[in-house]
Protein backbone atom coordinates (compact mmCIF):
# COMPACT_ATOMS: atom_id res chain seq x y z
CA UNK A 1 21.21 5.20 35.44
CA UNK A 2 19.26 5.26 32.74
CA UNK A 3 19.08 9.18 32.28
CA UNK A 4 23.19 8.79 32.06
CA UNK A 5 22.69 6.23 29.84
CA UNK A 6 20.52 8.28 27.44
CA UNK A 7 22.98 10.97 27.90
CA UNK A 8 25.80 9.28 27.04
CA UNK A 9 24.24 7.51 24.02
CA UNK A 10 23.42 10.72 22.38
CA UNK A 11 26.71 12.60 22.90
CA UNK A 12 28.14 9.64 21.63
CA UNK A 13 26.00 9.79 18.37
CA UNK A 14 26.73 13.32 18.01
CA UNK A 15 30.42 12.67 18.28
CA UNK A 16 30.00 10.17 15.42
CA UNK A 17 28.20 12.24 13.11
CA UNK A 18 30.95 14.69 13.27
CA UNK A 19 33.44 12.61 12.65
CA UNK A 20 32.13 11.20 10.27
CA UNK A 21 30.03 13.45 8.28
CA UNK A 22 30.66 17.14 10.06
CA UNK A 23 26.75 16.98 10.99
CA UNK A 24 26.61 19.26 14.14
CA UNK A 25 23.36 18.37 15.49
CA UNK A 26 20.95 20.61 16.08
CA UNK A 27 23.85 23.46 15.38
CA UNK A 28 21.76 27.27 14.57
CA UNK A 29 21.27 28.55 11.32
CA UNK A 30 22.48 31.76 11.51
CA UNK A 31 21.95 34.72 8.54
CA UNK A 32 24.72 37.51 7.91
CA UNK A 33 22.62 40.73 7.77
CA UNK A 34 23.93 44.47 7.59
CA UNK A 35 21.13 46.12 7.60
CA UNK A 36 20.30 49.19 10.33
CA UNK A 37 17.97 47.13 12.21
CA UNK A 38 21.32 45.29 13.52
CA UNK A 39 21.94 48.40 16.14
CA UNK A 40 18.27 48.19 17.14
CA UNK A 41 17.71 46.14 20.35
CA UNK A 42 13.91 45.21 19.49
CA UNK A 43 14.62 44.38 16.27
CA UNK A 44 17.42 41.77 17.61
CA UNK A 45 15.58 40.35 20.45
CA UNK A 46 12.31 39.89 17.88
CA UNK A 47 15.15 38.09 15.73
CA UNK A 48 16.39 35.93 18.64
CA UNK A 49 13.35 34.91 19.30
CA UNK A 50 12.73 33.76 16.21
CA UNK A 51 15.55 31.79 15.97
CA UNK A 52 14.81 30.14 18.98
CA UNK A 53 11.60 29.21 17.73
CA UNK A 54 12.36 27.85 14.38
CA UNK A 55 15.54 25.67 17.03
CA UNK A 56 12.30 24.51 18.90
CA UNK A 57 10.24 23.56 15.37
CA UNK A 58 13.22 21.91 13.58
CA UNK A 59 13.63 18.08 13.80
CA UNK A 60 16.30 17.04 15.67
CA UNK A 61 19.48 14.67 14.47
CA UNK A 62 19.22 12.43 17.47
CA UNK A 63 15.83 12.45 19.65
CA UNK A 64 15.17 9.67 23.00
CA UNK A 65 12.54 8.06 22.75
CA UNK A 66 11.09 6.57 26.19
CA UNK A 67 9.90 2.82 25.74
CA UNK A 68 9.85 1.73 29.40
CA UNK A 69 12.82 -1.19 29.04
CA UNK A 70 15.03 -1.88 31.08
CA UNK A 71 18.19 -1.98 29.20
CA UNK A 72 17.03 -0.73 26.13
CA UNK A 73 17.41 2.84 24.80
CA UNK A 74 15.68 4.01 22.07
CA UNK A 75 16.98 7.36 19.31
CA UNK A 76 14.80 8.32 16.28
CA UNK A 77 16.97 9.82 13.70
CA UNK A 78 16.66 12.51 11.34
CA UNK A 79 17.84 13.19 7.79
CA UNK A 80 20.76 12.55 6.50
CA UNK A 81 21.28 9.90 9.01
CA UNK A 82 20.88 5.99 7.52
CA UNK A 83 20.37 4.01 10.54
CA UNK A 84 22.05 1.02 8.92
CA UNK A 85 25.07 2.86 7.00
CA UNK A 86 24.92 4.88 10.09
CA UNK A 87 25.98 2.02 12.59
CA UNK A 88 28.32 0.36 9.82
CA UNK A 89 30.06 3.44 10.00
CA UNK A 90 30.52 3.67 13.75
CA UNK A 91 31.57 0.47 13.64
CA UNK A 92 34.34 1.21 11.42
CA UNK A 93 35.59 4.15 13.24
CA UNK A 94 35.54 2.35 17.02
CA UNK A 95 37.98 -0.45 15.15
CA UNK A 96 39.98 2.23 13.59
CA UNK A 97 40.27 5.16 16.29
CA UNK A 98 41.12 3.55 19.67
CA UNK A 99 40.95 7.78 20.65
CA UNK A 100 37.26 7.02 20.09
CA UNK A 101 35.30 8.09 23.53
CA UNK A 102 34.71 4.85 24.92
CA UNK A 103 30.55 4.08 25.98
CA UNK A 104 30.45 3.40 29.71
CA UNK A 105 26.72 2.52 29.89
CA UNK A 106 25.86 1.23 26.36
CA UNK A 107 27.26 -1.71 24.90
CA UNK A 108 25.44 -2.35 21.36
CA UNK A 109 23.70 -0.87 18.76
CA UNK A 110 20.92 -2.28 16.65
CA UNK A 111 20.11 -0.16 13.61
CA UNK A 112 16.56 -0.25 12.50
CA UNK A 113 15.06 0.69 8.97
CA UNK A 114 11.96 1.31 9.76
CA UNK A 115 9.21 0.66 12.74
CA UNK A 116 5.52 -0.66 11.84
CA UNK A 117 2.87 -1.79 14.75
CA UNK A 118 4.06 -5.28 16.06
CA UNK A 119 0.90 -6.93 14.47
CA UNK A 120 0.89 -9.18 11.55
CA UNK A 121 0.37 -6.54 9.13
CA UNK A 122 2.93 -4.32 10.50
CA UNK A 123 5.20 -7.27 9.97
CA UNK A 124 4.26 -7.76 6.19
CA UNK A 125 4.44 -4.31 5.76
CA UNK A 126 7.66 -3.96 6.92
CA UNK A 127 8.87 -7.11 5.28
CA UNK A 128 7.76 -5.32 1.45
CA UNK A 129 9.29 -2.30 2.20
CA UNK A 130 12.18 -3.53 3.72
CA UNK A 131 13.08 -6.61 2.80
CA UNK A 132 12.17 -5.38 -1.30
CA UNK A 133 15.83 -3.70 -1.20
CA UNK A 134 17.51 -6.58 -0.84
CA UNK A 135 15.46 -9.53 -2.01
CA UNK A 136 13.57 -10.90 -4.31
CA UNK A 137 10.03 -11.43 -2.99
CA UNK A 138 7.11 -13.94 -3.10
CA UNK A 139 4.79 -11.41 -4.14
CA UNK A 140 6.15 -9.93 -7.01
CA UNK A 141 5.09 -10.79 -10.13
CA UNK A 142 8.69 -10.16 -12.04
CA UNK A 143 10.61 -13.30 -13.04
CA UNK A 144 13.78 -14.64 -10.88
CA UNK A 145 15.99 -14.02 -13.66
CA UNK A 146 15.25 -10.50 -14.43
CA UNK A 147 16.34 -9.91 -11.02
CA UNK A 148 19.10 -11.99 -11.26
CA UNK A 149 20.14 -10.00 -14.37
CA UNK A 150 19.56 -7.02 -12.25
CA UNK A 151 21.44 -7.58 -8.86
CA UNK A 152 23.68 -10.58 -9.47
CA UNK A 153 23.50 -12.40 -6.67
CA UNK A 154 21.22 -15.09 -5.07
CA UNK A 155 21.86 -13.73 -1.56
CA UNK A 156 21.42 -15.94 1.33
CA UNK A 157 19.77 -14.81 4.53
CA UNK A 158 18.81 -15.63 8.04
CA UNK A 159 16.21 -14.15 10.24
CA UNK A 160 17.16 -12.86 13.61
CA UNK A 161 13.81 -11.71 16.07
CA UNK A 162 14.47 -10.67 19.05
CA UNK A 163 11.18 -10.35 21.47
CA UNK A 164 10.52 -8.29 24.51
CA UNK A 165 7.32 -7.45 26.70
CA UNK A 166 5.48 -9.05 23.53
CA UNK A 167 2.97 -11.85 23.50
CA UNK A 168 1.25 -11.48 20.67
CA UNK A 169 3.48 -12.51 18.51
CA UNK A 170 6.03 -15.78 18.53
CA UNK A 171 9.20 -15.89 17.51
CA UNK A 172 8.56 -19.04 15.32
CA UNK A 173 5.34 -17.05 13.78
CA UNK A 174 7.58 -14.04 13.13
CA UNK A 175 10.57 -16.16 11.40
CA UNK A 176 7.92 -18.09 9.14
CA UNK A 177 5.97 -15.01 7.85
CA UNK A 178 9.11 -13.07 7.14
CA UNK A 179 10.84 -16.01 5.17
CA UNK A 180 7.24 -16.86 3.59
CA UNK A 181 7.57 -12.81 1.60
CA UNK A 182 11.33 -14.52 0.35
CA UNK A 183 11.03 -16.27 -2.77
CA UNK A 184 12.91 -19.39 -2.82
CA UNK A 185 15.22 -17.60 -5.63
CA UNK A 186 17.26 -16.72 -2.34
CA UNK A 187 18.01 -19.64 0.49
CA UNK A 188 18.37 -19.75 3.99
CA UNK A 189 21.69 -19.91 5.80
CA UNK A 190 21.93 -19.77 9.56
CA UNK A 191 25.81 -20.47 9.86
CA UNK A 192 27.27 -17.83 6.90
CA UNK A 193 24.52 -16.08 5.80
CA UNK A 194 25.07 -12.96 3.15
CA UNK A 195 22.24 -11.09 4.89
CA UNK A 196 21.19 -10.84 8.21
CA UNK A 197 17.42 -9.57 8.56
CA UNK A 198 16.91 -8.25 12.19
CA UNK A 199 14.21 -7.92 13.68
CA UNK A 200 13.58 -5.91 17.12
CA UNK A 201 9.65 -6.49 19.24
CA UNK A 202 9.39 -3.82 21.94
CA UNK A 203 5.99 -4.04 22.93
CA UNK A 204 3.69 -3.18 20.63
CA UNK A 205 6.20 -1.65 17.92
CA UNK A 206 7.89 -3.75 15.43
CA UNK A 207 11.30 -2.76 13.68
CA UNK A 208 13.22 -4.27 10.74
CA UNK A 209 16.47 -3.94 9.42
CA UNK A 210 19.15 -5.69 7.00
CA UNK A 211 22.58 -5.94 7.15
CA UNK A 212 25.39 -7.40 6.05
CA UNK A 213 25.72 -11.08 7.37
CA UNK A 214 29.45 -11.76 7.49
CA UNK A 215 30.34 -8.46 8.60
CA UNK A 216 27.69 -8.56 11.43
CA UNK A 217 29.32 -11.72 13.13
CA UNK A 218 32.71 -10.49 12.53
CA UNK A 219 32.14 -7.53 14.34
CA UNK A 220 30.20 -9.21 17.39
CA UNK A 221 26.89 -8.23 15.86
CA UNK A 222 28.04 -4.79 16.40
CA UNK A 223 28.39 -4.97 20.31
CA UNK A 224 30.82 -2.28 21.26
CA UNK A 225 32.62 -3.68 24.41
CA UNK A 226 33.51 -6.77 22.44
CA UNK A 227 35.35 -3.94 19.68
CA UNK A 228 36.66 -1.52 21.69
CA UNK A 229 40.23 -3.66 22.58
CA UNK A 230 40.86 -5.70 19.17
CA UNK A 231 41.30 -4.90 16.05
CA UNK A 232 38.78 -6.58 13.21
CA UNK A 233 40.73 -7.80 9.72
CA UNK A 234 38.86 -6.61 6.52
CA UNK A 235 35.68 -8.61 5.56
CA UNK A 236 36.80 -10.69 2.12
CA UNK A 237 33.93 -10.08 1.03
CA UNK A 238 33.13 -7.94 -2.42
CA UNK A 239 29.61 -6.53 -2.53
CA UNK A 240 29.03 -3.55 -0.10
CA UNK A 241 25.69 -3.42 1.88
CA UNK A 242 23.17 -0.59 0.66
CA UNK A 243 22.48 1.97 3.16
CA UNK A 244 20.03 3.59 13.20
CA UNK A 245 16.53 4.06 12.40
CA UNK A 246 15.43 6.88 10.12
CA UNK A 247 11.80 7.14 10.99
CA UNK A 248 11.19 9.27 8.12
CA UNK A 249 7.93 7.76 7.58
């Protein structure tokens, strides 16, 4: 089941990033060359070769990445992909193109920014290159109102952790250390937040993301079975969200 799953998950991706960007993944770069050595057979198959090689070499769009969950699948991305713009995207064209190929095995998709080491410095790592994007934080030294002056908006924000085959850290621990790198300049709203900061424990990896609050609980937190029948009306919302998991680290 799970191999299908996997499967189906990355075809699916692919499909995406041609529709939405005409990426091909993984698609050979081939060279136009008349010279004589076309018409000689060692000279091709020494060129074949090496275009299988540099295939092999070059990072892939979409790669698995085994975590040993149940129920959880796991892609690293490669450039240009955005995890985050990448899944608001998606999102967008399941609503809009019912043609869409429907998932049969996976039913949501949680973009992450970037993965640290689930320890507490992984997390405040994360948290001050992450979060920095999109908030003020407690550990910068600039004043509220230059960044006030600079973004224009005092963006509320809730924390969501999700833990799995994790002890080490607590949910409660995680929430409080990630809103502790927030300076008060923005407040917490768990009911209509403007910013949703997710956060994914797998074990011993830690990943962090941000994304647009109100959008995120209109479009059932971007679960794909709950999309795939209805139609979602347009967020009223003005400000668009800055740009599934980069790993370009």
């Amino acid at each position: 089941m799970e191999g299908k799953a996997t499967e189906e998950l990355r075809l699916f991706l692919e499909e995406c990033a041609q529709k939405l960007y005409g990426i091909t993944a993984d698609a050979p770069q081939t060279e136009d060359d008349d010279d004589d050595d076309d018409d000689d057979i060692e000279a091709f198959f020494q060129k074949e070769m090496k275009a299988l090689e540099e295939s092999k070499s070059a990072p892939k769009l979409f790669s698995p990445v085994y975590l040993d969950l149940q129920c959880v699948l796991f892609f690293k991305t490669g450039p240009p992909i955005d995890p985050v713009k990448f899944v608001e995207d998606i999102i967008k064209l399941v609503v809009e193109e019912p043609n869409l190929h429907r998932t049969r095995y996976i039913n949501r998709l949680t973009p992450m920014t970037l993965m640290e080491k689930a320890t507490e410095k992984g997390l405040q790592e994360l948290s001050s290159k992450v979060l920095s994007k999109h908030f003020h934080l407690a550990t910068h030294e600039s004043q509220e109102e230059d960044y006030e002056s600079r973004n224009g908006n005092r963006f509320s924000y809730a924390i969501r952790p999700t833990i799995r085959n994790h002890n080490t850290l607590k949910r409660d621990e995680v929430i409080k250390q990630v809103a502790a790198s927030i300076s008060d300049f923005h407040k917490v709203d768990l009911v209509n937040a403007d910013r949703v900061i997710i956060i994914e424990i797998y074990q011993g990896i830690c990943g962090m993301s941000v994304v647009m609050g109100k959008e995120w609980e209109m479009q059932k937190r971007y679960n794909l079975n709950e999309l795939y029948p209805q139609k979602i009306k347009p967020s009223m919302t003005s400000d668009n969200a800055p740009n599934f998991k980069s790993n370009q680290q």
